[in-house]
Protein backbone atom coordinates (compact mmCIF):
# COMPACT_ATOMS: atom_id res chain seq x y z
CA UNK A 1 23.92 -22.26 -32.47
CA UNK A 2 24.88 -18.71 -33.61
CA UNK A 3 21.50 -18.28 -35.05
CA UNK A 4 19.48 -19.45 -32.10
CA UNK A 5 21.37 -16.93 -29.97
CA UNK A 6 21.06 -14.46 -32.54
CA UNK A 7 16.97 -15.00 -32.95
CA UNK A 8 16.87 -15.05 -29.74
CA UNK A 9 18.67 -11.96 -29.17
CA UNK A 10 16.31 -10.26 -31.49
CA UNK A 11 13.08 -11.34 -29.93
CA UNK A 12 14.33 -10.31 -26.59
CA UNK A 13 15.43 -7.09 -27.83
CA UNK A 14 11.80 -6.88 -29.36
CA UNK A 15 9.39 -7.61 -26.31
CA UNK A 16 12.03 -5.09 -24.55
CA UNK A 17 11.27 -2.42 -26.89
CA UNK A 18 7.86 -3.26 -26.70
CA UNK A 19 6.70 -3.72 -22.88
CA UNK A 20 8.37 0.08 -22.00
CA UNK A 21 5.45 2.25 -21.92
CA UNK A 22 7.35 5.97 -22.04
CA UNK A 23 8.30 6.83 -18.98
CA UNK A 24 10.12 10.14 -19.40
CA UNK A 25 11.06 11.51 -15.92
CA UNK A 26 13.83 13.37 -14.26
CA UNK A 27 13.74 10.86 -11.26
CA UNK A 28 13.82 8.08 -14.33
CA UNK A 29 11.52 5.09 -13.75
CA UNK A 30 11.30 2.39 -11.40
CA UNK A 31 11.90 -1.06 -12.79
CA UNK A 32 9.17 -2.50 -10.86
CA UNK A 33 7.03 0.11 -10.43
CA UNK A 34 6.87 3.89 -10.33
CA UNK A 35 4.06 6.49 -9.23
CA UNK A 36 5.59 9.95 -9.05
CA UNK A 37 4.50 13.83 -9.45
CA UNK A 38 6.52 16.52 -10.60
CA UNK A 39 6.28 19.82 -11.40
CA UNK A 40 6.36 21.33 -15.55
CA UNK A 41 5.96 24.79 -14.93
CA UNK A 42 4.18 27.79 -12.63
CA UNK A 43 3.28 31.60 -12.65
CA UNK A 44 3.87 34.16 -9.72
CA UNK A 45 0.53 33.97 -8.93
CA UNK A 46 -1.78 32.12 -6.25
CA UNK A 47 -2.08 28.56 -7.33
CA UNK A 48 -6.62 29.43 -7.49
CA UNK A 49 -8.85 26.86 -6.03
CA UNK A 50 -9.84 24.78 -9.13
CA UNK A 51 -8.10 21.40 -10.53
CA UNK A 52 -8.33 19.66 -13.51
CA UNK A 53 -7.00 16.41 -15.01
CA UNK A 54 -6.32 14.92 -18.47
CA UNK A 55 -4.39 11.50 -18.64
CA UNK A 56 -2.66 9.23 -20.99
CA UNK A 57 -2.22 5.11 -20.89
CA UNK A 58 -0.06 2.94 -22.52
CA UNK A 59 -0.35 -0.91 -22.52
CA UNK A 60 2.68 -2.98 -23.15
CA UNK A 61 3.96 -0.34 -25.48
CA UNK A 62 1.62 -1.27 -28.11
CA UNK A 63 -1.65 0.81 -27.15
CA UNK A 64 -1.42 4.53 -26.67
CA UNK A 65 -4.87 6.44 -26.24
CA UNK A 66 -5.64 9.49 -24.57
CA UNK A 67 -5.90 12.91 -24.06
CA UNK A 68 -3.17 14.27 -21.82
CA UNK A 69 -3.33 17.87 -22.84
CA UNK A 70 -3.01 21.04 -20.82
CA UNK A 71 -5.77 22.09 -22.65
CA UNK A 72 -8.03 18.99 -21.81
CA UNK A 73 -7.28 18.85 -18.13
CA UNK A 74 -8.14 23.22 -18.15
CA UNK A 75 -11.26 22.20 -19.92
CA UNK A 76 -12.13 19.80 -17.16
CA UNK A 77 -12.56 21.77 -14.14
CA UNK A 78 -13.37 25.11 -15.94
CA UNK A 79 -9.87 26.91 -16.02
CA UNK A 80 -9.28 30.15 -18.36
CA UNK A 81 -6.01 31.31 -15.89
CA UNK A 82 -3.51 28.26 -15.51
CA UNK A 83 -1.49 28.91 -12.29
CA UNK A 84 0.25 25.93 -12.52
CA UNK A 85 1.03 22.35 -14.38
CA UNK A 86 2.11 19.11 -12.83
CA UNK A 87 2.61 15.84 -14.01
CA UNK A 88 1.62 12.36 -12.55
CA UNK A 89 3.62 9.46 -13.49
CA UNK A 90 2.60 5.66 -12.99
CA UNK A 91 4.23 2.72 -14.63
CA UNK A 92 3.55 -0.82 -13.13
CA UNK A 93 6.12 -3.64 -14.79
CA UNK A 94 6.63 -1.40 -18.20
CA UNK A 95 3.43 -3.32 -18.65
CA UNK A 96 0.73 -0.47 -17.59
CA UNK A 97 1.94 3.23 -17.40
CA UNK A 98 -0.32 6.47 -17.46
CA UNK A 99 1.13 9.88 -17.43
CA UNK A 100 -1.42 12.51 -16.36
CA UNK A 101 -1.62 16.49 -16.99
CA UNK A 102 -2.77 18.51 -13.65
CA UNK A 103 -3.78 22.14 -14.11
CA UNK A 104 -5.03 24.61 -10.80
CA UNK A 105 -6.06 27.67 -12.17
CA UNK A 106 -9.24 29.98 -11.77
């Protein structure tokens, strides 16, 4: 009996580990689902009138692909000044989450 509950605790404790799809956020994450934005970081400047985006996905904690880079999302809509960055959280289950970068610049 010990090593049925002990199996099982493993295997548990492995799909756990597994299905979280790295939600790192102040707000923490929803255990249901999440979808939130919030700020990294900004200049004195004006926020300019171009927007760019550059996202990552994880599924069940075993595939990670993307390219969530400043430097991507700048790319995207043309940037060279980066007024600000924000990031876009969405996690649905710990089954599906996607973290994206968003750059305004000029």
């Amino acid at each position: 009996m010990k090593k049925i509950i002990l199996v099982l605790t493993m295997v548990t404790a492995t799909f756990i580990s597994c299905a979280f799809t790295g939600v790192n956020s102040a707000t923490g994450a929803g255990s249901i689902f999440t979808s939130i934005a919030e700020p990294v970081s900004n200049s004195a400047g004006p926020t300019g009138n171009k927007r760019g985006e550059a996202c990552n996905s994880n599924i069940l904690g075993l595939f990670s692909v993307g390219d969530g880079s400043i430097i991507t999302a700048s790319q995207k809509a043309g940037i060279t000044k980066v007024a600000t960055v924000d990031r876009k959280i969405l996690n649905v289950l710990f089954l599906f989450g996607q973290t994206c970068t968003i750059v305004t610049g000029e």
